[in-house]
Structure formats: C-alpha cells, structure tokens
C-alpha atoms as a PDB file:
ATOM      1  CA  UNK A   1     114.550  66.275 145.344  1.00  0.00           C
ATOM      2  CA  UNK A   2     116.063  63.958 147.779  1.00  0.00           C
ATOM      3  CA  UNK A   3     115.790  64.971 151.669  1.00  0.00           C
ATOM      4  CA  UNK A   4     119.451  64.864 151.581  1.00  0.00           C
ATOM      5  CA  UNK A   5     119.736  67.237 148.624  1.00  0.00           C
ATOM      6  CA  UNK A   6     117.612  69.156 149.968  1.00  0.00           C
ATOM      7  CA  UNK A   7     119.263  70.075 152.967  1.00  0.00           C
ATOM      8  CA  UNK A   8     122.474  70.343 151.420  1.00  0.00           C
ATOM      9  CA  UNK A   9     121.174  72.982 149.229  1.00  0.00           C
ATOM     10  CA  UNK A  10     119.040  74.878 152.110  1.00  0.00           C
ATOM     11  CA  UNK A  11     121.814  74.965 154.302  1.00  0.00           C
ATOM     12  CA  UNK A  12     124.423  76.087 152.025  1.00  0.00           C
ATOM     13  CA  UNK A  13     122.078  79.258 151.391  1.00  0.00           C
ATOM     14  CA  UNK A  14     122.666  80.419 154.882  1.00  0.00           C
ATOM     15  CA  UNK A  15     126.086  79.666 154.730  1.00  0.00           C
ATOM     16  CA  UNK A  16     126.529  81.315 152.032  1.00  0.00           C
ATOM     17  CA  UNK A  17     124.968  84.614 153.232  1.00  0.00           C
ATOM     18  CA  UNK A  18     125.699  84.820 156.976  1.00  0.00           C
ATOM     19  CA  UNK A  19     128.653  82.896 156.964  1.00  0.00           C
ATOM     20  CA  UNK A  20     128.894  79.116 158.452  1.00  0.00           C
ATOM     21  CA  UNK A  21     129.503  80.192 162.648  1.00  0.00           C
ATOM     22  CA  UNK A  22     126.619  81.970 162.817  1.00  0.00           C
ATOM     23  CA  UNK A  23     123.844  79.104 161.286  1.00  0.00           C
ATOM     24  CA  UNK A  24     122.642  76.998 163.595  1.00  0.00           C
ATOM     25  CA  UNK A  25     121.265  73.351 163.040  1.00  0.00           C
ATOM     26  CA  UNK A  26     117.867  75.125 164.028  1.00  0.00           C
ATOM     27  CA  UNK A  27     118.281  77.897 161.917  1.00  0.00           C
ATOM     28  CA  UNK A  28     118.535  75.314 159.302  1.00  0.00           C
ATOM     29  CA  UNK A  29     115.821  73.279 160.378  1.00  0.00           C
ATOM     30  CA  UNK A  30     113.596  76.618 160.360  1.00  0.00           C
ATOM     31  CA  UNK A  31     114.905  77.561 156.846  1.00  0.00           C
ATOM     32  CA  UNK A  32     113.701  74.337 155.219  1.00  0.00           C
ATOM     33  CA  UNK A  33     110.215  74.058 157.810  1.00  0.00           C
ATOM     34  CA  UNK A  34     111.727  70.671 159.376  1.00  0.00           C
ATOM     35  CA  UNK A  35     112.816  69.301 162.357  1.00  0.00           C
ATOM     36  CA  UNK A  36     116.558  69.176 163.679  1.00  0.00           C
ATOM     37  CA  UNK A  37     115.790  65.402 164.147  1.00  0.00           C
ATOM     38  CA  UNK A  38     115.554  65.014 160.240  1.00  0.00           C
ATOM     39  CA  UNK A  39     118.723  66.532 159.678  1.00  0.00           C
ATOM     40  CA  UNK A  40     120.109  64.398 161.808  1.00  0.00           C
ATOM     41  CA  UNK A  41     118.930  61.741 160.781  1.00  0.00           C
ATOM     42  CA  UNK A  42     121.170  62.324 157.449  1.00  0.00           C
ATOM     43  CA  UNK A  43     124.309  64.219 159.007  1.00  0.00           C
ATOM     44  CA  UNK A  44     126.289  63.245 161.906  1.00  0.00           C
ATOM     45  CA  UNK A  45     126.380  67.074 163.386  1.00  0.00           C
ATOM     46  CA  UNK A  46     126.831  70.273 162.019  1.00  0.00           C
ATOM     47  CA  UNK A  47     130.815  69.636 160.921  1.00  0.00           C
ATOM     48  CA  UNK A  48     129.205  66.410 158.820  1.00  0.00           C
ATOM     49  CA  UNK A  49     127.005  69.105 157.203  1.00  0.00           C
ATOM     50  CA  UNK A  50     129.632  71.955 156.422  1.00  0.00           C
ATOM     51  CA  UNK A  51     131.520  69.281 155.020  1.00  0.00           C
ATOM     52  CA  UNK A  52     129.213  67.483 152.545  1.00  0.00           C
ATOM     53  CA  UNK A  53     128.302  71.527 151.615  1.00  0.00           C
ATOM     54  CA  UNK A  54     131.760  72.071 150.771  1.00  0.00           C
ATOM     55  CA  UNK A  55     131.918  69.262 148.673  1.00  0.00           C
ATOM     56  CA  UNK A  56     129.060  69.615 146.937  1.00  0.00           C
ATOM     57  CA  UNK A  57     129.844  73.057 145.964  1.00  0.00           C
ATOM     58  CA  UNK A  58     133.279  72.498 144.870  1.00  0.00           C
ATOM     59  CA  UNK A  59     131.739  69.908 142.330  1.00  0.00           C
ATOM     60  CA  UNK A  60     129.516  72.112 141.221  1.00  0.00           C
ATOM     61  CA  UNK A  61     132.826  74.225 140.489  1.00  0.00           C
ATOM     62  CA  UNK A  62     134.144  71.732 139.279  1.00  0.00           C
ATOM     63  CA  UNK A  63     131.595  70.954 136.422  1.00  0.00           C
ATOM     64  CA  UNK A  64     131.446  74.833 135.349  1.00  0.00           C
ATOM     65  CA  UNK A  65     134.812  75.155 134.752  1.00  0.00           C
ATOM     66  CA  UNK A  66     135.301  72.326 132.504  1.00  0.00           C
ATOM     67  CA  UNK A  67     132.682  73.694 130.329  1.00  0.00           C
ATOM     68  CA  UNK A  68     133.742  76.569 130.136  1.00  0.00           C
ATOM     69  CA  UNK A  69     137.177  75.149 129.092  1.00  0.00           C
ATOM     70  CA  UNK A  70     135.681  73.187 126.090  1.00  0.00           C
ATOM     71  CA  UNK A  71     133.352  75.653 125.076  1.00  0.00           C
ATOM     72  CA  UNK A  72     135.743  78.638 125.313  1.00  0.00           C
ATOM     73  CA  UNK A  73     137.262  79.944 122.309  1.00  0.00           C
ATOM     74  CA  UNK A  74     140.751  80.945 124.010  1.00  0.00           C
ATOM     75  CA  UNK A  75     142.650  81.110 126.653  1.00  0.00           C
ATOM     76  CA  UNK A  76     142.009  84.860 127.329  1.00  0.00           C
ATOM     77  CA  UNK A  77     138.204  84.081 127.007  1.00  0.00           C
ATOM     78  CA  UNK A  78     138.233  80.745 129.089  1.00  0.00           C
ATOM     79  CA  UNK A  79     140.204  82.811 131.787  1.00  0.00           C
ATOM     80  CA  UNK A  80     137.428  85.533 131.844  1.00  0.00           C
ATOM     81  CA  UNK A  81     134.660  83.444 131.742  1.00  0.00           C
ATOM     82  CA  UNK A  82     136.151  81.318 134.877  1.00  0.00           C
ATOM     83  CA  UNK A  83     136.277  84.706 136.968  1.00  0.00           C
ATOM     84  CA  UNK A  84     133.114  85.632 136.199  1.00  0.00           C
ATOM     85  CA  UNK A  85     131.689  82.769 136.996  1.00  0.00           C
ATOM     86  CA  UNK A  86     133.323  83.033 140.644  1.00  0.00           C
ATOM     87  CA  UNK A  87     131.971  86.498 140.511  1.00  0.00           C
ATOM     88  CA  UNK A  88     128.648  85.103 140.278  1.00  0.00           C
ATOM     89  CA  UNK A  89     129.226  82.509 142.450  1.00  0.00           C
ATOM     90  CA  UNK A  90     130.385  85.011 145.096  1.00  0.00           C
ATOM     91  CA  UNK A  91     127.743  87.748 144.538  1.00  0.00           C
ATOM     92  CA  UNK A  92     125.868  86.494 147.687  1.00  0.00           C
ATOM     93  CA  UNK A  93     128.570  84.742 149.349  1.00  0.00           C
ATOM     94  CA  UNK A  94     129.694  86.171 153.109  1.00  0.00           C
ATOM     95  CA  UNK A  95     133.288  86.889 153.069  1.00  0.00           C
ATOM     96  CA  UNK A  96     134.073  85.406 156.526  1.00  0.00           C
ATOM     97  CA  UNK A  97     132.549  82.141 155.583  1.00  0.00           C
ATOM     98  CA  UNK A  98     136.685  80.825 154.567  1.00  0.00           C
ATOM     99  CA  UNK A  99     137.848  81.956 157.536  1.00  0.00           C
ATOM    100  CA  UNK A 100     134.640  80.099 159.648  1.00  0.00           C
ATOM    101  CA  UNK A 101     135.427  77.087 157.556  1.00  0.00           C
ATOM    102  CA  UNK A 102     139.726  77.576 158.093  1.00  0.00           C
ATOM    103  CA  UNK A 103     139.103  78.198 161.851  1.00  0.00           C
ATOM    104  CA  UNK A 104     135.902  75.832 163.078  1.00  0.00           C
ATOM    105  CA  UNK A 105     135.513  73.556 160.198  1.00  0.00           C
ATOM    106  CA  UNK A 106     138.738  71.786 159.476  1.00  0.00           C
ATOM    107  CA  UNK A 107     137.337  69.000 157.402  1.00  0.00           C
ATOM    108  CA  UNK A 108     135.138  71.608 155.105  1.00  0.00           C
ATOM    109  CA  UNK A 109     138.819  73.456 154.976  1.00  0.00           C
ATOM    110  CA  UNK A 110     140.610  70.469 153.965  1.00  0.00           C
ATOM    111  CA  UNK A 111     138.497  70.373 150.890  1.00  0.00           C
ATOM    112  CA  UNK A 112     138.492  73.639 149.683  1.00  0.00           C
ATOM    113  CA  UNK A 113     142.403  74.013 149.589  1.00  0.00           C
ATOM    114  CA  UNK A 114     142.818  70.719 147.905  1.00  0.00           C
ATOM    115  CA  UNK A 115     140.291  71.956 145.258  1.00  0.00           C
ATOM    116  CA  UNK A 116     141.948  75.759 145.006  1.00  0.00           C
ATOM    117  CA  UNK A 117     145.560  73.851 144.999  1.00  0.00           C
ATOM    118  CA  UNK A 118     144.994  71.210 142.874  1.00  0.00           C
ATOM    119  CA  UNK A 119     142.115  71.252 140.753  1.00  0.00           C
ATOM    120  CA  UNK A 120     142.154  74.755 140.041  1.00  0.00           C
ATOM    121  CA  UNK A 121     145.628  75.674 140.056  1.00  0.00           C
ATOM    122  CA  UNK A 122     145.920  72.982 136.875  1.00  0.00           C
ATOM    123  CA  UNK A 123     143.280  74.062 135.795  1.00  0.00           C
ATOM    124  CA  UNK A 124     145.289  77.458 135.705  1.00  0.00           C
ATOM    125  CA  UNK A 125     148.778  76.251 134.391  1.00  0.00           C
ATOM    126  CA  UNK A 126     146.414  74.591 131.551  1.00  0.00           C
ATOM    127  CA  UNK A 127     145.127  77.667 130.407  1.00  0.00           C
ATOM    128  CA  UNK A 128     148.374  80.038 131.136  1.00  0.00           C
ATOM    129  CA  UNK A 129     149.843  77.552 128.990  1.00  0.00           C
ATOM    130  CA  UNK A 130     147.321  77.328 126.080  1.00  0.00           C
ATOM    131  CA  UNK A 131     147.217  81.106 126.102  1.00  0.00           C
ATOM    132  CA  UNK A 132     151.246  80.576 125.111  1.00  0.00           C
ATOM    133  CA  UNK A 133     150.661  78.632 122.343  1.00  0.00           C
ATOM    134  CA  UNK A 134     148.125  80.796 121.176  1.00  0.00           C
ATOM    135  CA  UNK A 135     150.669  83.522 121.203  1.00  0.00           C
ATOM    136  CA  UNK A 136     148.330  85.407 123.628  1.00  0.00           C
ATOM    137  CA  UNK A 137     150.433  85.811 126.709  1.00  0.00           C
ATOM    138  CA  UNK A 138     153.590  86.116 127.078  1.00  0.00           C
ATOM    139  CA  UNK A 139     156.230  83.264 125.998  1.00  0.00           C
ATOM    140  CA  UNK A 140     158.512  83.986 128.867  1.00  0.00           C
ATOM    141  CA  UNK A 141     155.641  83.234 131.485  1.00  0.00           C
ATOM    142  CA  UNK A 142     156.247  81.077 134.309  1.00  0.00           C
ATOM    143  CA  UNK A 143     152.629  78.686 134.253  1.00  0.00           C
ATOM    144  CA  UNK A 144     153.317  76.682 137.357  1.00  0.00           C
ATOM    145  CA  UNK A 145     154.187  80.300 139.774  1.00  0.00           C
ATOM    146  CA  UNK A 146     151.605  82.692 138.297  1.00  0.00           C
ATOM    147  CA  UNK A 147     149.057  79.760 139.031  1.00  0.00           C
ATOM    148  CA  UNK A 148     149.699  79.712 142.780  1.00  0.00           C
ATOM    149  CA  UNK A 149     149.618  83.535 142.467  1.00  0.00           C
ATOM    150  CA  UNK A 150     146.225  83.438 141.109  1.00  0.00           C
ATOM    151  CA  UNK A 151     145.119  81.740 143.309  1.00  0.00           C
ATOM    152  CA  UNK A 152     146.205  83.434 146.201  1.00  0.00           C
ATOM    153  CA  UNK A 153     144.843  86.560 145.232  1.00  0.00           C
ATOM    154  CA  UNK A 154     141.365  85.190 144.757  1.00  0.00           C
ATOM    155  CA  UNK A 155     141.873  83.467 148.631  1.00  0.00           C
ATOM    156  CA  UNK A 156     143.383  87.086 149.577  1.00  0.00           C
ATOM    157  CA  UNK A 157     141.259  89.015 148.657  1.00  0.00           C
ATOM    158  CA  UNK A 158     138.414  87.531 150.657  1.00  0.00           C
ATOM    159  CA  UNK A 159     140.229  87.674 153.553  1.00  0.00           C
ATOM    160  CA  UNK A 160     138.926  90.785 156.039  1.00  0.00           C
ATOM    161  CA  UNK A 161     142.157  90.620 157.794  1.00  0.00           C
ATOM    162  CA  UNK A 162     144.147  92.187 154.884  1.00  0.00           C
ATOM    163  CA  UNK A 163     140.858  93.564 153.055  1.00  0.00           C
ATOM    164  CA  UNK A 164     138.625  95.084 156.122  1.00  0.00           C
ATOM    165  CA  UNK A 165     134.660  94.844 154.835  1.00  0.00           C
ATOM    166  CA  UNK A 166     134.258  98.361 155.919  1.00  0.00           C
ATOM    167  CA  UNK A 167     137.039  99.911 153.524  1.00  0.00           C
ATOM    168  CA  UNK A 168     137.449  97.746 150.214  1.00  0.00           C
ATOM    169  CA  UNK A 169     134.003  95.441 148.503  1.00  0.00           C
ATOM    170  CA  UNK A 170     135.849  92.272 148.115  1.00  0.00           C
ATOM    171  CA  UNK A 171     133.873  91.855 144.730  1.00  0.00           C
ATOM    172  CA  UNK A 172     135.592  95.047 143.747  1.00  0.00           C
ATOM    173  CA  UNK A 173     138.959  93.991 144.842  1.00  0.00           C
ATOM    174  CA  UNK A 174     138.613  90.783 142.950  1.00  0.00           C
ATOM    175  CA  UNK A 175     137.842  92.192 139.647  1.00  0.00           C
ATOM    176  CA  UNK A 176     141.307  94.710 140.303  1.00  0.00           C
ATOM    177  CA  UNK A 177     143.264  91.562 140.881  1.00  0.00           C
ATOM    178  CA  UNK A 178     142.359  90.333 138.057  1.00  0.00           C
ATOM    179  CA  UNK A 179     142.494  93.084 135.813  1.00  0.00           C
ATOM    180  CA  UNK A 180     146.174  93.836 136.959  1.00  0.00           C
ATOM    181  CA  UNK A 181     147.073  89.759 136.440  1.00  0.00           C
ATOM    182  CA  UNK A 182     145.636  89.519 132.837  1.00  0.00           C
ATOM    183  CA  UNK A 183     147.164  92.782 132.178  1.00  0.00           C
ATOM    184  CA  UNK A 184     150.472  91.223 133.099  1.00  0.00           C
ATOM    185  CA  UNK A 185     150.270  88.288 131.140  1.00  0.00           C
ATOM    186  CA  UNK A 186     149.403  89.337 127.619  1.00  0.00           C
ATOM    187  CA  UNK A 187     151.051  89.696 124.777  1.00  0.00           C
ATOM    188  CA  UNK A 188     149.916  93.005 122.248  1.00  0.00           C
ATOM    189  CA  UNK A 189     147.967  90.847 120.317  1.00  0.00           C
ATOM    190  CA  UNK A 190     146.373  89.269 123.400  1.00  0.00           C
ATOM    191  CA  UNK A 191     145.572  92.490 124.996  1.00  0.00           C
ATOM    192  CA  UNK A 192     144.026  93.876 121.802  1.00  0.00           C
ATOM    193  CA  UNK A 193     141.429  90.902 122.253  1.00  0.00           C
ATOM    194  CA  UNK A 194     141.146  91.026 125.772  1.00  0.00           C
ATOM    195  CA  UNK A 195     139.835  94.726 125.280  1.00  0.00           C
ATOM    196  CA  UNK A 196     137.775  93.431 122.195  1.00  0.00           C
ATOM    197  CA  UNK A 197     135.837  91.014 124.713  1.00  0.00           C
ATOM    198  CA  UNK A 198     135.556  94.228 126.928  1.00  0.00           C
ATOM    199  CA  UNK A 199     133.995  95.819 124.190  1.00  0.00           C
ATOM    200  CA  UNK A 200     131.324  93.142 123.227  1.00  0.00           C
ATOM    201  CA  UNK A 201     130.455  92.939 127.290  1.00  0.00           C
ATOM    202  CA  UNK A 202     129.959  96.797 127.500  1.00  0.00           C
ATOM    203  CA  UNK A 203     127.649  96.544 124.274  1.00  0.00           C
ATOM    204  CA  UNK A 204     125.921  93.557 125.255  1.00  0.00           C
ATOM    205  CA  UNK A 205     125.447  94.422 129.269  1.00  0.00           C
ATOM    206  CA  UNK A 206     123.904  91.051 129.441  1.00  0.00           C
ATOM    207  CA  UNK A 207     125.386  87.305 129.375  1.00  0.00           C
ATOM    208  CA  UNK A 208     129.031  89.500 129.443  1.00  0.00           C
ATOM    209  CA  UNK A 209     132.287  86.894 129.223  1.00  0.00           C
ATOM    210  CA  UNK A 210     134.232  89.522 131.039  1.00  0.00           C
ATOM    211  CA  UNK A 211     133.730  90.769 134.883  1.00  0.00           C
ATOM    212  CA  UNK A 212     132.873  94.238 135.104  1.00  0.00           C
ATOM    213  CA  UNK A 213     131.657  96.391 137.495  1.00  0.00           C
ATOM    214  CA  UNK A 214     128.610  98.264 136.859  1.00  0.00           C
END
C-alpha cells in the first residue's frame, strides 16, 4: 500500500470512531507508528487530511451503490440493500463526526453534501422511479421530493441535536426511518415482497438484504 493510502485509511479509522475534533495529527501519527513529519510530508495540515478522507470514502460509496444497483433484482431490494450497506458502513462510525466536519471542516463538508444531494439523491429518484414501473410503489409518488426526504432523514437522524446519544441509538433510529419510508411508498404487491425479503433475512441471519435489528 502506498504511504498515502495508508494514511488515508489509518486516519479515517479514528475519525470514524472518535469523531474528526478529537484526532490529532499525533494521534494519527501514533496510530500508524510514524512520524507527524511523514504525514506531512503528503497533506498540507489536518483540513488537507479530513478532506482527502472524505473523498475517499464517498467513492468508496460511490462504487457500492452502483453495484448494488446492477446486481439488484428490484427496486424494493436495491433500496434495502443500499441502507444496509450504510448500516454497515455506520456500525462504527461516531455520530458527531458530520457535525465536526459541518462546523471545523468546511471543505470535508462541502463534499459530503454534494455527494448526499447529488449523487445519492439521483441515485434515489432512479430507484423511486424504477420501483414505479415495476408497479412496486406507488404510481402517484413524487420521485424528485421523497428523494430529498430520504435523505434528510438519514442526515437527521445522526444529528445529536434532534436525536440526543443518551436517549435514541442512531442505528436504531435509522432503521425506523426507513421502515416508516418504504412502508409509505409501496404498493400491496410491493409490500408483500418487501416482507418476503424480511422473511428470507430472518431465516438466513447472515448476508441479510434487509436492515434489521437483532
């Protein structure tokens, strides 16, 4: 692995579990047993480093979600599959690190919300309107509103202002959001399959296409 790489992925460890204010450039020189000078030697300063993190990861995102929208079978599968892979994703992820990024890191901010409001919120109207086609939600759907909503609930959800760590698990809340849009969105024959992929998960408890809590 490149040095560069490497640091990229070290440092985006720590972010990801104690949030980005509270990792140092030493911590991250400790983390991956080399100097500050080396990291320096790729990144400009911290900011540089947050940045190229960000963008790294939303490529990452990126790449996942368009296989999972060419492998996917529907539109009600490719929509679960895409929210458990962010329930993956944020399994180990520190829910202030959006609000370190929105209020230290503008740059790092910058991408994110062009990735949530462009990439992903086409990627949304894409599949709310495949799932019309496919007769599984709802023909009188707005695609272009419900996709903003979407995504605000995801960015909501995550934020401790409205959802305080000490009374809701923002993995939790996450999976209700969901489970109240899908609900909202399909048609009978759509929610008799979204319950038959429920099924399958429950039976299989292992490589599940559905979020669930255990």
């Amino acid at each position: 692995m490149e040095i560069k790489d490497k640091i990229v992925e070290g440092a985006s460890e720590l972010f990801n579990r104690y949030g980005v204010r509270s990792v140092s450039m030493d911590d991250i020189a400790r983390h991956l047993s080399m100097s500050k000078k080396t990291l320096y030697q790729y990144f400009k300063d911290k900011d540089d480093l947050v940045t190229t993190c960000m963008k790294a990861y939303m490529n990452q995102e990126k790449a996942e979600f368009e296989e999972i929208e060419k492998h996917s079978v529907d539109a009600i599968q490719e929509m679960a599959m895409v929210s458990t892979c962010m329930r993956k994703n944020m399994r180990d992820t520190n829910p202030s690190l959006l609000f370190d990024l929105q209020k230290y890191h503008p740059n790092a901010w910058k991408v994110w919300t062009e990735f949530k409001n462009e990439f992903v919120r086409n990627s949304l109207v894409k599949n709310l309107q495949r799932g019309m086609e496919q007769g599984l939600f709802r023909e009188e759907i707005d695609p272009e509103a419900l996709a903003v909503l979407r995504v605000e609930q995801v960015v909501m959800a995550l934020d401790e202002r409205i959802f305080p760590a000490d009374k809701f698990d923002f993995r939790h809340v996450q999976m209700v959001f969901f489970d109240h849009f899908i609900h909202g969105l399909v048609t009978e024959e759509g929610r008799k399959l979204f319950h038959q992929y429920l099924e399958q998960e429950n039976n299989t408890k292992t490589n599940s296409i559905l979020p669930h809590e255990n």
